[in-house]
Protein backbone atom coordinates (compact mmCIF):
# COMPACT_ATOMS: atom_id res chain seq x y z
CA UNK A 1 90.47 97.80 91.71
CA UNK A 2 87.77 99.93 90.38
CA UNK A 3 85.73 102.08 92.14
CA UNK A 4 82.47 103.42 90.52
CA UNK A 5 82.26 106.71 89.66
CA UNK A 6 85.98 107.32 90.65
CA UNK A 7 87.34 110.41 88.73
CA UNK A 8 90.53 108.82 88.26
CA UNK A 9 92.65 106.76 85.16
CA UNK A 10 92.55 102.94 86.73
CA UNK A 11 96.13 102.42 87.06
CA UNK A 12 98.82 100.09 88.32
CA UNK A 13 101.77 101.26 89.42
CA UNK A 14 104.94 99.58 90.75
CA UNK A 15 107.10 102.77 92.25
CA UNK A 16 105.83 105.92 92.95
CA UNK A 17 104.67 107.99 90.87
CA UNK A 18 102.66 111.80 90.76
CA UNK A 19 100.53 111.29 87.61
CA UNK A 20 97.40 113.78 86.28
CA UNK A 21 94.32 111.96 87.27
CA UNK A 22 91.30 111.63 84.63
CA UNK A 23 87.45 111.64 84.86
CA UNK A 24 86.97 108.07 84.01
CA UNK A 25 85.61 104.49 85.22
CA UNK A 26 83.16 102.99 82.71
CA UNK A 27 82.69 100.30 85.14
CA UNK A 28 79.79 102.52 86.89
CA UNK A 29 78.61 104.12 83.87
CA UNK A 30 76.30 103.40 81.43
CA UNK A 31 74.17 104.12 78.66
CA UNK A 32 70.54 105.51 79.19
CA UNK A 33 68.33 102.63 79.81
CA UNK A 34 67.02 101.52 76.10
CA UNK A 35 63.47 99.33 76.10
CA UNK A 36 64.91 97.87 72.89
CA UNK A 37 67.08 95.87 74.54
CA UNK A 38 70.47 97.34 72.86
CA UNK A 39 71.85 98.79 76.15
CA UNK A 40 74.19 95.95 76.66
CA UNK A 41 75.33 96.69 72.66
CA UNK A 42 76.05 100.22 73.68
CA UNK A 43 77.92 99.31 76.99
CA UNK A 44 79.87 96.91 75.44
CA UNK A 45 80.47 99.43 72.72
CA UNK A 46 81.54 102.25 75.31
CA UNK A 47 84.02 99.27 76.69
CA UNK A 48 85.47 99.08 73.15
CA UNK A 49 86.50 103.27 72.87
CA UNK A 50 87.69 102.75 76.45
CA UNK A 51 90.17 100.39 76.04
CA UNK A 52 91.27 101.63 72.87
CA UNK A 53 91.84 104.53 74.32
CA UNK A 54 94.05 102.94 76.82
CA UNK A 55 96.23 101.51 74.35
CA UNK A 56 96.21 104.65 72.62
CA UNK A 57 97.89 106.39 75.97
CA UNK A 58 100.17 103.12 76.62
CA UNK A 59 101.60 103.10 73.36
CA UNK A 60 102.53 106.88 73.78
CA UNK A 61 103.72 106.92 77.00
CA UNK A 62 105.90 104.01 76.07
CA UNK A 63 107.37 105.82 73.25
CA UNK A 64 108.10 108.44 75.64
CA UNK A 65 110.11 106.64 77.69
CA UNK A 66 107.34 105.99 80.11
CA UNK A 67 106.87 102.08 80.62
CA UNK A 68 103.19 101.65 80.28
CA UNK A 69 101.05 98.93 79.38
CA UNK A 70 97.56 98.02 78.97
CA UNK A 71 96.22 96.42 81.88
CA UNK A 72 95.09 92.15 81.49
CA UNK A 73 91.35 93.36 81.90
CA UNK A 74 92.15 96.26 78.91
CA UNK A 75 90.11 98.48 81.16
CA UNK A 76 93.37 100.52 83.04
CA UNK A 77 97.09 101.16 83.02
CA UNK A 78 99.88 99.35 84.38
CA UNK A 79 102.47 101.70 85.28
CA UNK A 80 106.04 100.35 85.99
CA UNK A 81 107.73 103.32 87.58
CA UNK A 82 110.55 101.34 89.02
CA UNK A 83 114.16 103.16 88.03
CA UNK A 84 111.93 105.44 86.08
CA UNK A 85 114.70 108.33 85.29
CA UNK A 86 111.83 110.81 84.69
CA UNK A 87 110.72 113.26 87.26
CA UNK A 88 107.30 114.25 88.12
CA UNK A 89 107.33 117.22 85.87
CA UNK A 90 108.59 114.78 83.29
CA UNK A 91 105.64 111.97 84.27
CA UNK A 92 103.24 115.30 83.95
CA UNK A 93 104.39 116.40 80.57
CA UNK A 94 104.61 112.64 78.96
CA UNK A 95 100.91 112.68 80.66
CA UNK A 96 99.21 115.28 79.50
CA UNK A 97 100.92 114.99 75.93
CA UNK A 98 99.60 111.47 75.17
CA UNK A 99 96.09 112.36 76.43
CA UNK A 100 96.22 114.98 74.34
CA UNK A 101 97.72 113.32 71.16
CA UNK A 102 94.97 110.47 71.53
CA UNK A 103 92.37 112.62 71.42
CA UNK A 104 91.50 112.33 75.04
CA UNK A 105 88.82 109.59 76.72
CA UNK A 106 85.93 109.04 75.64
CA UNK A 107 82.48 110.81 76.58
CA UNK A 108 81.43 109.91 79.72
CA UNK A 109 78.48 107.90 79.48
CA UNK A 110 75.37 107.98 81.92
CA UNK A 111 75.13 106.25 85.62
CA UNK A 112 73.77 102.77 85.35
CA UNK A 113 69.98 102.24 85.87
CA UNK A 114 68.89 100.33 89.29
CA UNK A 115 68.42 96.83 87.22
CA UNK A 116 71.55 97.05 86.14
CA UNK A 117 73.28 97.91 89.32
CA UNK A 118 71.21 95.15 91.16
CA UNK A 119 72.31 92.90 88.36
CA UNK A 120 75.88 93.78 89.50
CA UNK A 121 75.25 93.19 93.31
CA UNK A 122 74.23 89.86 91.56
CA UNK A 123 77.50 89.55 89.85
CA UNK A 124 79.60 91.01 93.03
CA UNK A 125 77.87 88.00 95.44
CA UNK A 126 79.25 85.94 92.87
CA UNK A 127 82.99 87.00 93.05
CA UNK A 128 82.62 87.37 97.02
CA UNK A 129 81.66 83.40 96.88
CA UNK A 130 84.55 82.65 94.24
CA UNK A 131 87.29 84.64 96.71
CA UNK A 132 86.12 82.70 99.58
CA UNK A 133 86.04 79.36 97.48
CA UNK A 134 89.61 80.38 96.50
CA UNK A 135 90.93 81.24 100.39
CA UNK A 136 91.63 85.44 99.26
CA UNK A 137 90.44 87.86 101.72
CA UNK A 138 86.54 88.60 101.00
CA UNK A 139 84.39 91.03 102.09
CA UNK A 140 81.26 89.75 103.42
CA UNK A 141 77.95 91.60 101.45
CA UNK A 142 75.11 94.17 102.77
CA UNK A 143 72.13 93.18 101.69
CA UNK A 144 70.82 94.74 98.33
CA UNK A 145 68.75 97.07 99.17
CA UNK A 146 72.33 98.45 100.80
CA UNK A 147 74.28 98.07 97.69
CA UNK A 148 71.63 99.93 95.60
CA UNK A 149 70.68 102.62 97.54
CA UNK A 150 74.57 103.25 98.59
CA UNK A 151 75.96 103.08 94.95
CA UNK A 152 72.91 105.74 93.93
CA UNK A 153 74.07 107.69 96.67
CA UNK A 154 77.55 107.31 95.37
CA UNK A 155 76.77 109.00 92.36
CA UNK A 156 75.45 112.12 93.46
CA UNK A 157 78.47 111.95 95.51
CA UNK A 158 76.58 111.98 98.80
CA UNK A 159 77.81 108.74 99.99
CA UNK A 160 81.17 106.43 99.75
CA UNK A 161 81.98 104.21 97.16
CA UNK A 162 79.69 101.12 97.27
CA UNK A 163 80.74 97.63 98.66
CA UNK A 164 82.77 95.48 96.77
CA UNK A 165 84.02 91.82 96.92
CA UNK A 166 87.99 92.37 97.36
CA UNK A 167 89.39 92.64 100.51
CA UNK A 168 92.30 95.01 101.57
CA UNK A 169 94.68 92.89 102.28
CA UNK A 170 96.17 90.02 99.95
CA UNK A 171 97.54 90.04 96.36
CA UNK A 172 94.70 91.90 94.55
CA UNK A 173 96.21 90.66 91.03
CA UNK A 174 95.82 87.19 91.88
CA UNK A 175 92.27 87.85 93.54
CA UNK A 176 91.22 89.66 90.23
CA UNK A 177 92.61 86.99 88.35
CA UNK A 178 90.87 84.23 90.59
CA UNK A 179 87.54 85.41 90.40
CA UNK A 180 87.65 88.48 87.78
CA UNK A 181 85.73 91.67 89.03
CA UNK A 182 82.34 92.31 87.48
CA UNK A 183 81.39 95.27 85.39
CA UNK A 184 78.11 96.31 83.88
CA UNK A 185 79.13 94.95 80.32
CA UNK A 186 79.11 91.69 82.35
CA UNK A 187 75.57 92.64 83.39
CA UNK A 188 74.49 92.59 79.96
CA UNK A 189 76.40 89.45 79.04
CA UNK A 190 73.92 86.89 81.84
């Protein structure tokens, strides 16, 4: 699951695994805001480099001997580390080779304006209604005057991660699969 602003590669991984982590989640970042109405054209454009650059790093990996693949959203990793010969050293080196092969992530865009985040408390109700609907664990929403003023806390890094939909327990493929997690492309897309 994405968190916003977490400084971290979104991965899956079956296995353990010590892996380099990466200043990344364009699911909480944005463009500046842009009267013109092309903010959702540049979000959806940042989304593009993103998940090119995650099959940039899975196709390397993989030809490294590190099963990787692109995640079904295209927005993370999927790292099968089961019977993975490779030591963490190894996982390291493969790591840090690839990211630098690719050309590394993309820039960072900047934090999402308050419409757009209350656009994706909007979206967020939505999923926590489809997860009940569909019997997964849920949890139940602050208000949005919360979930804003939390997830701009969350940003200056003087507060935890804001509320989300998914609940801890249960099969968070299927849930994400179920009712698909919102980002702020999706904002842009109502």
């Amino acid at each position: 699951m994405r968190v916003p602003l977490a400084p971290q590669l979104k991965t899956t991984f079956k296995g353990t695994v010590i892996l380099c982590v990466l200043a990344m989640a364009v699911v909480s970042c944005s463009a500046p805001a842009d009267t013109g109405g092309g903010q959702g054209e540049v979000r959806r454009a940042q989304a593009d480099e993103l998940r090119s650059f995650y099959a940039r790093m899975a196709t390397c990996m993989s030809d490294e001997g590190w099963p990787v693949e692109v995640n079904a959203e295209g927005d993370g990793l999927s790292i099968d580390t089961t019977g993975l010969a490779a030591g963490a050293a190894d996982q390291n080196r493969i790591y840090d080779a690839c990211a630098e092969t690719v050309g590394g992530p993309p820039p960072r865009p900047a934090p999402p304006t308050t419409s757009e985040i209350q656009g994706l408390y909007t979206l967020y109700v939505g999923t926590y209604e489809c997860l009940v609907a569909h019997g997964h664990p849920a949890v139940e929403p602050p208000s949005e005057d919360v979930y804003v003023s939390t997830y701009e806390a969350s940003l200056t890094g003087a507060g935890p991660a804001p509320w989300m939909a998914y609940g801890q327990e249960g099969d968070l493929e299927r849930m994400t699969e179920d009712c698909p997690e919102p980002t702020l492309v999706d904002v842009h897309s109502r």
